[in-house]
Protein backbone atom coordinates (compact mmCIF):
# COMPACT_ATOMS: atom_id res chain seq x y z
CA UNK A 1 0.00 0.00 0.00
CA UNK A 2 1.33 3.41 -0.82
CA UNK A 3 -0.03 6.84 -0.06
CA UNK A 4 1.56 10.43 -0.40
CA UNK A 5 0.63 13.19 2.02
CA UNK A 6 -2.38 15.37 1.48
CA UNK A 7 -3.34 12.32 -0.93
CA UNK A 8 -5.88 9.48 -0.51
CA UNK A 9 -4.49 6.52 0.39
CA UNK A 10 -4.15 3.73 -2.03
CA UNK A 11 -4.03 0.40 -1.91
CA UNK A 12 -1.76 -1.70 -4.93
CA UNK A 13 -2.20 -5.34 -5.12
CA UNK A 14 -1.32 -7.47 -7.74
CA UNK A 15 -1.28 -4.29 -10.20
CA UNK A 16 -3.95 -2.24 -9.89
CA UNK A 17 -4.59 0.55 -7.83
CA UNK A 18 -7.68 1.18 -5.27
CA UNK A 19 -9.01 4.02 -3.10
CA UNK A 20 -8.42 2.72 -0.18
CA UNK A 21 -10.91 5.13 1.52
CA UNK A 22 -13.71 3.62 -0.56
CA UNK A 23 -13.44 0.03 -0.14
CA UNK A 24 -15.79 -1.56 2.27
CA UNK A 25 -14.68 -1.67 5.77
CA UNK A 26 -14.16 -5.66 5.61
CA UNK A 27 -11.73 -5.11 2.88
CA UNK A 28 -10.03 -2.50 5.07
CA UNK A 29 -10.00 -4.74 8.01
CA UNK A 30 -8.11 -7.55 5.49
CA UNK A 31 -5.59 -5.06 4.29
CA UNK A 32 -4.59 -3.92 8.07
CA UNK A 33 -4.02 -7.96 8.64
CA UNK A 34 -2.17 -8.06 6.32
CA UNK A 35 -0.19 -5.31 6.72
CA UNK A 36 0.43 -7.19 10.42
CA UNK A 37 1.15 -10.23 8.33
CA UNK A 38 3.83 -8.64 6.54
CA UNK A 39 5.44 -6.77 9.40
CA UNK A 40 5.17 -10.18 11.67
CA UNK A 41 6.77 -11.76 8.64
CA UNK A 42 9.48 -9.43 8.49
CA UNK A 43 10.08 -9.65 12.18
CA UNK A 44 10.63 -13.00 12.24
CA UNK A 45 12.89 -13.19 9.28
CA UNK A 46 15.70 -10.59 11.10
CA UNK A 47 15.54 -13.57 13.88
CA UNK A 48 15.49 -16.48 11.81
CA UNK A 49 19.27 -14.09 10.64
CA UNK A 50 19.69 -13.56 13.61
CA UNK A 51 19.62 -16.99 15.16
CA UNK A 52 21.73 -17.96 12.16
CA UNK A 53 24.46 -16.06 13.13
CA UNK A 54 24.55 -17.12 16.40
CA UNK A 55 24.42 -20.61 15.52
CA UNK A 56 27.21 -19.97 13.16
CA UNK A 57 29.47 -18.60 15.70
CA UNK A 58 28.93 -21.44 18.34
CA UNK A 59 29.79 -23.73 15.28
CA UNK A 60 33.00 -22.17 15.21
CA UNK A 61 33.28 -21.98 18.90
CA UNK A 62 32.61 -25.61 19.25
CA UNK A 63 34.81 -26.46 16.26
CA UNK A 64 37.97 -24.12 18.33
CA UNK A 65 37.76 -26.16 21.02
CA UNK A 66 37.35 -29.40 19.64
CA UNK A 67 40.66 -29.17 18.77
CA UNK A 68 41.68 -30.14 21.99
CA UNK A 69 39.75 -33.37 22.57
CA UNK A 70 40.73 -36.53 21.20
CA UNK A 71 37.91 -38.40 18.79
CA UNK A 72 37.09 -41.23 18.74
CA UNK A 73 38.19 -43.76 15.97
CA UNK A 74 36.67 -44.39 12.76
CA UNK A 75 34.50 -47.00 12.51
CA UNK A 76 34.78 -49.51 9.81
């Protein structure tokens, strides 16, 4: 959704534009959820990165000081 200021707000999905001051309240109610939607969705993306990272660095971590404990032998 995209609006300018001093301008209606308008509402673009999948290519066309709409007034979003003249669509029936249920369709406004839809288009706040998923504006929620999308910001939950982004939210949780930057943790899923987030968690990511700091797997990847206890990875290494764990890796470091593995280096100083003896495995155990290949089987086979």
């Amino acid at each position: 959704m995209t609006a300018t200021p001093g301008e209606n707000p308008v509402l673009t999905f999948e290519g066309k534009r709409y007034d979003l001051n003249a669509l029936p309240d249920d369709l406004k109610e839809l288009v706040r959820g998923m504006q929620v939607a999308d910001a939950q969705l982004r939210m949780h993306e930057d943790t899923l990165k987030v968690l990511a990272v700091g797997r990847q660095s206890m990875a290494m971590q764990l890796n470091d000081r593995l280096k100083d404990v003896t495995p155990l032998p290949d089987q086979g």
